[in-house]
Protein backbone atom coordinates (compact mmCIF):
# COMPACT_ATOMS: atom_id res chain seq x y z
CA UNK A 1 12.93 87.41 25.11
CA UNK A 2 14.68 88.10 28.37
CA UNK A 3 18.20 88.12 27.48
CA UNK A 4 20.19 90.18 25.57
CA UNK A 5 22.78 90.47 22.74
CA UNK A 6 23.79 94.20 23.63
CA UNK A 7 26.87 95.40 25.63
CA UNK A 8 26.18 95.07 29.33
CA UNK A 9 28.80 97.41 31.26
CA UNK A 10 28.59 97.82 35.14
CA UNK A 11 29.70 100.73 37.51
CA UNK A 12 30.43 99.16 41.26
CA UNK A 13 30.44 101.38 44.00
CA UNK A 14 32.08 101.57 47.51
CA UNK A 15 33.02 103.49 50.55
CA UNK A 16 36.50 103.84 48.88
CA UNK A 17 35.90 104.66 45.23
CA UNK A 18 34.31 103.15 42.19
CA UNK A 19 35.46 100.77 39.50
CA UNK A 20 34.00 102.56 36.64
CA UNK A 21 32.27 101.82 33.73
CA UNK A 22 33.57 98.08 33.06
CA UNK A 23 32.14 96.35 30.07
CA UNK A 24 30.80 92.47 30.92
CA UNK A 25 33.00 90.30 28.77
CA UNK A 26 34.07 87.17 29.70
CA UNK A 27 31.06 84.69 30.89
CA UNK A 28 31.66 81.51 32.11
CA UNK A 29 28.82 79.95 30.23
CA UNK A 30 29.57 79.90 26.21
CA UNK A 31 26.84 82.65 25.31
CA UNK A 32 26.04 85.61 27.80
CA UNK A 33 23.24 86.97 29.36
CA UNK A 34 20.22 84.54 28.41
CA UNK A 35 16.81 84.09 29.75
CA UNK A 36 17.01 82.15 32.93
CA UNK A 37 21.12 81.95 33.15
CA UNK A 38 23.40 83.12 35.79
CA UNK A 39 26.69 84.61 34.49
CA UNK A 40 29.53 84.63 36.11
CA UNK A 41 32.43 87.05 35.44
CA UNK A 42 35.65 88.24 37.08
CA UNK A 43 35.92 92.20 37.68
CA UNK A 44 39.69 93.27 38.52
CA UNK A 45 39.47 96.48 40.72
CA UNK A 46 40.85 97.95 43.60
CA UNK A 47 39.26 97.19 46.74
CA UNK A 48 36.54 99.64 47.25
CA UNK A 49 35.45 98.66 50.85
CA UNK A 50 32.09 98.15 51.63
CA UNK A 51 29.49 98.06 48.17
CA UNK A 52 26.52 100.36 48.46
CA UNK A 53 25.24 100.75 44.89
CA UNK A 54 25.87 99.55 41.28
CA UNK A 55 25.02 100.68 37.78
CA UNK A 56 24.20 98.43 35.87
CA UNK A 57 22.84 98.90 31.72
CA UNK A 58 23.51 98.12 28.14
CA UNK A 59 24.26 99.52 24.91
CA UNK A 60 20.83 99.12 23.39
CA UNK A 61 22.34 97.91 20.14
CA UNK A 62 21.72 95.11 18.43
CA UNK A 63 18.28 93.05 17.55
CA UNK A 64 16.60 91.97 20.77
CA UNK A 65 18.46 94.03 23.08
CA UNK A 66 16.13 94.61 25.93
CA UNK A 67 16.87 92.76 28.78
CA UNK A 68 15.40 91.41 31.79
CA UNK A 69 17.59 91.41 35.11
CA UNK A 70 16.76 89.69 38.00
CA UNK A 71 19.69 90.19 40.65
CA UNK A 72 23.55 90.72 40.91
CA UNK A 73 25.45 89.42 43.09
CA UNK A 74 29.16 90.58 44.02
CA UNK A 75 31.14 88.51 46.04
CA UNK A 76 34.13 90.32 47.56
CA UNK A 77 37.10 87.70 47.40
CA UNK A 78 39.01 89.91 50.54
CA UNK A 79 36.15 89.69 53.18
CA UNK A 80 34.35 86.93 51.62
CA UNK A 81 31.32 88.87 51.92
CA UNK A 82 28.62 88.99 49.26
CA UNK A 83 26.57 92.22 47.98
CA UNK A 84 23.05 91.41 46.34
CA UNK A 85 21.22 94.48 44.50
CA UNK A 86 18.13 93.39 43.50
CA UNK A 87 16.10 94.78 40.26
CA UNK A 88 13.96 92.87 38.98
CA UNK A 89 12.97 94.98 36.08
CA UNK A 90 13.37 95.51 32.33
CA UNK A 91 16.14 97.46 30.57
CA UNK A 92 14.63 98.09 27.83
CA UNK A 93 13.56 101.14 25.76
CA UNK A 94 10.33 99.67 24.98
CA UNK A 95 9.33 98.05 28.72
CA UNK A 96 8.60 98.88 31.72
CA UNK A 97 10.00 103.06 32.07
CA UNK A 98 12.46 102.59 28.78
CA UNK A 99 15.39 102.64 30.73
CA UNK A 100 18.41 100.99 29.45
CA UNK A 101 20.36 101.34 32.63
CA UNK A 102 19.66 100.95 36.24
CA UNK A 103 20.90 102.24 39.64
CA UNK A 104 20.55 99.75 41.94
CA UNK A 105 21.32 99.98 45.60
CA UNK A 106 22.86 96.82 48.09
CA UNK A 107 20.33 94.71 49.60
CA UNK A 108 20.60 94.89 53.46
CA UNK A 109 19.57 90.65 53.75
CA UNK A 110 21.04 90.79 57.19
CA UNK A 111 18.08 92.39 58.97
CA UNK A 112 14.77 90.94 57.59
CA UNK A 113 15.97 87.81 54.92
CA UNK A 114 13.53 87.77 52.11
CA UNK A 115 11.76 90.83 52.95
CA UNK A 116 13.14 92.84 50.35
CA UNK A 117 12.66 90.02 47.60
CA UNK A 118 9.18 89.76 48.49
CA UNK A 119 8.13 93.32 48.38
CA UNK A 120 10.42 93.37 44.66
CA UNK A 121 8.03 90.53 43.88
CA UNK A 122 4.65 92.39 45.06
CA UNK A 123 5.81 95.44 42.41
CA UNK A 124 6.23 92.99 39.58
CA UNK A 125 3.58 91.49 40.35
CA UNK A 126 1.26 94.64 40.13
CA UNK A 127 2.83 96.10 37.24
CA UNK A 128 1.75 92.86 35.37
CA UNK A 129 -1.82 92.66 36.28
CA UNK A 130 -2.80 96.78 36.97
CA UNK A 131 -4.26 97.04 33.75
CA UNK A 132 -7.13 94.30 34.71
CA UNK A 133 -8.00 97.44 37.12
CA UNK A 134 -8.22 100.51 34.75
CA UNK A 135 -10.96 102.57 35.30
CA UNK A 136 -14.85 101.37 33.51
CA UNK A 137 -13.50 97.43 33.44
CA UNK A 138 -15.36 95.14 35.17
CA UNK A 139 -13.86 92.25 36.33
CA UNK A 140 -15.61 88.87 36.51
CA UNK A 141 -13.95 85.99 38.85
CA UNK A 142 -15.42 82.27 38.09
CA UNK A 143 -15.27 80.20 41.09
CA UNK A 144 -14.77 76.23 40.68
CA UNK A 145 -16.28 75.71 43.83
CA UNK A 146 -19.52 77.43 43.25
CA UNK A 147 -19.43 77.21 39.42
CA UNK A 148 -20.58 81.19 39.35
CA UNK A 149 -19.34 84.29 38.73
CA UNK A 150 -18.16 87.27 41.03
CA UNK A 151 -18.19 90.48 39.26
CA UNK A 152 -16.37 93.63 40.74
CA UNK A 153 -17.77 96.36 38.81
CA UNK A 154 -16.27 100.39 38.31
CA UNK A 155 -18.27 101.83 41.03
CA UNK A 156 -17.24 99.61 43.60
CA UNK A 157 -20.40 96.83 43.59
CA UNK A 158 -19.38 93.65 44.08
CA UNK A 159 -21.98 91.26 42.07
CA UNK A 160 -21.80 87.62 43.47
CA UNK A 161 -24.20 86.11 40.54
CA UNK A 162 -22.35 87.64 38.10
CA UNK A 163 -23.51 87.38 34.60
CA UNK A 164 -21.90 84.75 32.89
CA UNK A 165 -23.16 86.19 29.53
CA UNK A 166 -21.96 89.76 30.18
CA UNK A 167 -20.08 90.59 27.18
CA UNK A 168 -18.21 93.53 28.62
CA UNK A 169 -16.64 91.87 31.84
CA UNK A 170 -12.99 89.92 31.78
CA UNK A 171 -12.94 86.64 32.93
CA UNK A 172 -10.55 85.60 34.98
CA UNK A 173 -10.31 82.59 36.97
CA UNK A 174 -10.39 82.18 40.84
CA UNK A 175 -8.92 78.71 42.35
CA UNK A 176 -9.98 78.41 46.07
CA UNK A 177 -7.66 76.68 48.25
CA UNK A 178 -9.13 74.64 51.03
């Protein structure tokens, strides 16, 4: 439930000017905006010079709107240079902050490649597993190697013969890497 059937419209933004609000029409796949695809489309505009930002939503209409968007990517056809703004984040008015519309601002990929991707990564990655950490869980780890538990518990104890029995803990497993 990634994609979406809603408008997507786009605002591109340079040291010359903006395009905008441009509606996404024409894809060069058959159906737009599905989980997993790239879409390609063509964007007539003046040249605006170097990108620094892009906004980026939808309409929020239709049945399964919300919409999860990796990247964009603008390649400019003049200076054969491409602009990568990075989001990975819902638009969505029932994910993530409910926004159906994002600012995003160019990726600078020149000085530290990947950097920028990982760190997008670490926040996703956090936002999906922060609720394991609320406040009065306690977390039980089973290690394969030892076949027992590790239990991190509210007040900061860390219980290395965890209970396996321990009704109120969440189990999650722990694969060690030799």
């Amino acid at each position: 439930n990634a994609g979406t059937e809603a408008d997507v419209y786009i605002s591109v933004y340079g040291e010359r000017g903006d395009t905008g609000s441009r509606q996404l029409l024409r894809s060069q796949k058959p159906k737009k905006f599905l989980k997993g695809q790239t879409d390609i489309f063509a964007v007539e505009a003046v040249h605006l010079g170097h990108l620094y930002k892009i906004v980026v939503g939808h309409n929020g209409l239709g049945s399964g709107n919300g919409w999860f968007l990796d990247k964009v990517v603008i390649k400019d056809p003049l200076t054969d240079l491409d602009y990568t703004f990075h989001c990975h984040r819902w638009l969505d008015q029932g994910q993530d902050d409910g926004s159906i519309a994002r600012e995003l601002t160019v990726t600078d990929t020149g000085m530290f490649p990947g950097r920028q991707e990982l760190q997008l990564k670490r926040v996703e990655t956090w936002a999906a597993e922060k609720w394991k950490y609320q406040e009065g869980n306690i977390l039980q780890f089973y290690n394969r190697l030892t076949h027992g538990f590790i239990c991190l518990n509210p007040d900061s104890r860390v219980d290395a013969l965890g209970d396996k029995k321990n009704k109120y803990g969440k189990v999650f497993f722990l694969r060690m890497c030799a």
